[in-house]
Protein backbone atom coordinates (compact mmCIF):
# COMPACT_ATOMS: atom_id res chain seq x y z
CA UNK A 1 -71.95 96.36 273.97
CA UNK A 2 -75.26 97.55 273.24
CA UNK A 3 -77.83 99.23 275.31
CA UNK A 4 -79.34 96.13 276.51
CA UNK A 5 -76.44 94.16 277.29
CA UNK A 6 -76.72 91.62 274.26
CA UNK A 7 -73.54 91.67 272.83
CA UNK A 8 -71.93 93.66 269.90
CA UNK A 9 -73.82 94.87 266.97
CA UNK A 10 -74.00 94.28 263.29
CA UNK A 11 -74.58 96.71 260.92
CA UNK A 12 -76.54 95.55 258.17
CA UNK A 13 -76.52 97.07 254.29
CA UNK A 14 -79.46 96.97 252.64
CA UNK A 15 -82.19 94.48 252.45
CA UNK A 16 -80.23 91.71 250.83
CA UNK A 17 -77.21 91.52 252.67
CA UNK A 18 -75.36 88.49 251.36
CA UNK A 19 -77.52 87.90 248.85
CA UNK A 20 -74.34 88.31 246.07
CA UNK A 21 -72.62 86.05 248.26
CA UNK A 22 -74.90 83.50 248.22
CA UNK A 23 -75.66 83.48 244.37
CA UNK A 24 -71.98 83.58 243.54
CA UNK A 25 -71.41 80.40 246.21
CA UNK A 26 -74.33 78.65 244.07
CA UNK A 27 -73.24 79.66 240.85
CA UNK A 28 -69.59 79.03 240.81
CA UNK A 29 -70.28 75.99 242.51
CA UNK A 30 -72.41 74.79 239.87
CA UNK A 31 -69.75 75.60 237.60
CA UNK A 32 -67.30 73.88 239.47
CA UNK A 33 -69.69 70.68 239.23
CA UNK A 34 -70.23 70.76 235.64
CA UNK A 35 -66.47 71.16 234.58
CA UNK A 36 -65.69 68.47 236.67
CA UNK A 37 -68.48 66.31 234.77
CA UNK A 38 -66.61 67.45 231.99
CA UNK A 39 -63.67 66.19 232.75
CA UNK A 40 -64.36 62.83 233.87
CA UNK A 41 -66.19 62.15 230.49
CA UNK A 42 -62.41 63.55 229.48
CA UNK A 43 -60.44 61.16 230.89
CA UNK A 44 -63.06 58.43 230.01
CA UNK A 45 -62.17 58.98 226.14
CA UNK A 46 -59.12 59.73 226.96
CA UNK A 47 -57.33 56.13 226.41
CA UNK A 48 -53.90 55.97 227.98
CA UNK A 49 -53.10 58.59 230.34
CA UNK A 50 -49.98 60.21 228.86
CA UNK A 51 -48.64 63.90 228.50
CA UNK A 52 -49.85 64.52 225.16
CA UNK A 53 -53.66 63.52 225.98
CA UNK A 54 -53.34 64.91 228.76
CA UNK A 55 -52.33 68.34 227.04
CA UNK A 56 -54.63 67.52 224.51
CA UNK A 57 -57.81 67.40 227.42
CA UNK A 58 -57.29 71.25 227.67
CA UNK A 59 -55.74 72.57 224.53
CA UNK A 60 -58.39 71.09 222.22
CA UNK A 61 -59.85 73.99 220.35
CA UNK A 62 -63.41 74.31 217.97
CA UNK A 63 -63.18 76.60 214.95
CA UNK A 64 -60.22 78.09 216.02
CA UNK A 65 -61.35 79.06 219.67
CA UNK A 66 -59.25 77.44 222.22
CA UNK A 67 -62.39 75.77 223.97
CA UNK A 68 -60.47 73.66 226.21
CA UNK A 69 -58.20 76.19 227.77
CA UNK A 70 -61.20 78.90 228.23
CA UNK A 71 -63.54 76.18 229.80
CA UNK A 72 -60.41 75.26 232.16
CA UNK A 73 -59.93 79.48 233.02
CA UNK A 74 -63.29 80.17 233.95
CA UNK A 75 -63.77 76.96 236.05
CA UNK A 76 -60.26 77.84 237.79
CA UNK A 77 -61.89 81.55 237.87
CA UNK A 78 -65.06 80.18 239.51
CA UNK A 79 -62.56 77.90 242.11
CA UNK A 80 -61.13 81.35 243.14
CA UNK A 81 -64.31 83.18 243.69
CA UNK A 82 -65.65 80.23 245.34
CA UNK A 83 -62.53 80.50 247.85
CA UNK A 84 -62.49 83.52 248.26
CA UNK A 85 -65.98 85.05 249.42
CA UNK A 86 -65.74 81.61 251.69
CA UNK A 87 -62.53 82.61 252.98
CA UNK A 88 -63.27 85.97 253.18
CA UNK A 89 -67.09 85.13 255.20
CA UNK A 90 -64.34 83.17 257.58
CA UNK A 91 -61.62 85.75 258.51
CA UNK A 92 -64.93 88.26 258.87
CA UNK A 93 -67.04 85.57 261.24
CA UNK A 94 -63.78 84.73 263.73
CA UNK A 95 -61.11 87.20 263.40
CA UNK A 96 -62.46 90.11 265.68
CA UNK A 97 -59.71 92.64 265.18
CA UNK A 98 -59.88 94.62 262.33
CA UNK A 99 -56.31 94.79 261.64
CA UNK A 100 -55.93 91.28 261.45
CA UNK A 101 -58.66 91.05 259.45
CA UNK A 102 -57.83 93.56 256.95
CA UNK A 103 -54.40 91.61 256.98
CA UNK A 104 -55.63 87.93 256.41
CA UNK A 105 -57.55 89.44 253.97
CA UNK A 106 -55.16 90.98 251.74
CA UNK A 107 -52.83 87.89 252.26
CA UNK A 108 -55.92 85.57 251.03
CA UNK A 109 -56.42 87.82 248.08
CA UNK A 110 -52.46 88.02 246.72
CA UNK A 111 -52.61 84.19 247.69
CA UNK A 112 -55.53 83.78 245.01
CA UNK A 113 -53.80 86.13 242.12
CA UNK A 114 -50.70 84.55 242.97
CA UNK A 115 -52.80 81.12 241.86
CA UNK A 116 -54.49 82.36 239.13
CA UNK A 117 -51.33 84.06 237.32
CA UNK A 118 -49.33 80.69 238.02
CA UNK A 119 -52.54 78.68 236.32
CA UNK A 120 -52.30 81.13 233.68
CA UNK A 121 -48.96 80.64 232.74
CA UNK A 122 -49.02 77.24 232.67
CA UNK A 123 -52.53 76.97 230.89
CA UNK A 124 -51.90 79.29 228.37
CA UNK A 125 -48.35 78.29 227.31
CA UNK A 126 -49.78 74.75 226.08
């Protein structure tokens, strides 16, 4: 408690505090909209849903670049920083004990790599 009997205090960093935060949720979000725009005009020009268009929706590639499959990685890249800092802004905002925390924490974090190396693999091996 504080001197005045108001409850526990915050410390504060700096001016902006969760100002990053804020910008990434916005950008990645953004992202997240416009890959998802993306794909629905996918799937529209698609024709028949089968494995081979379906492959062909993220392995398509434009002068040599594999466009599809880097469009798909930093969308899925944006999903996991999108998760995580609101995750993370969770397990600080309710979970009181900081060894807990610190524990939640580092699950939600091997959780996400754990994600990203299985999209990876599966991505990348088209």
């Amino acid at each position: 408690m504080d001197q005045q009997g108001l409850g526990h205090k915050r410390r504060v960093v700096g001016a902006h505090y969760g100002t990053m935060d804020f910008i990434a949720q916005r950008v990645t979000g953004v992202i997240m909209a416009v890959y998802t725009v993306v794909l629905l005009v996918g799937f529209l020009f698609m024709g028949e849903l089968n494995y081979e268009n379906w492959r062909n929706l993220f392995a398509f590639t434009c002068l040599g670049m594999p466009v599809g499959q880097m469009l798909a990685t930093v969308a899925f890249l944006s999903v996991i920083w999108h998760a995580w800092v609101g995750i993370r802004d969770i397990w600080m905002d309710y979970i009181r004990a900081d060894g807990l925390r610190l524990f939640l924490q580092v699950l939600t974090l091997l959780w996400l790599l754990g994600t990203f190396a299985f999209f990876a693999k599966i991505l990348w091996s088209l």
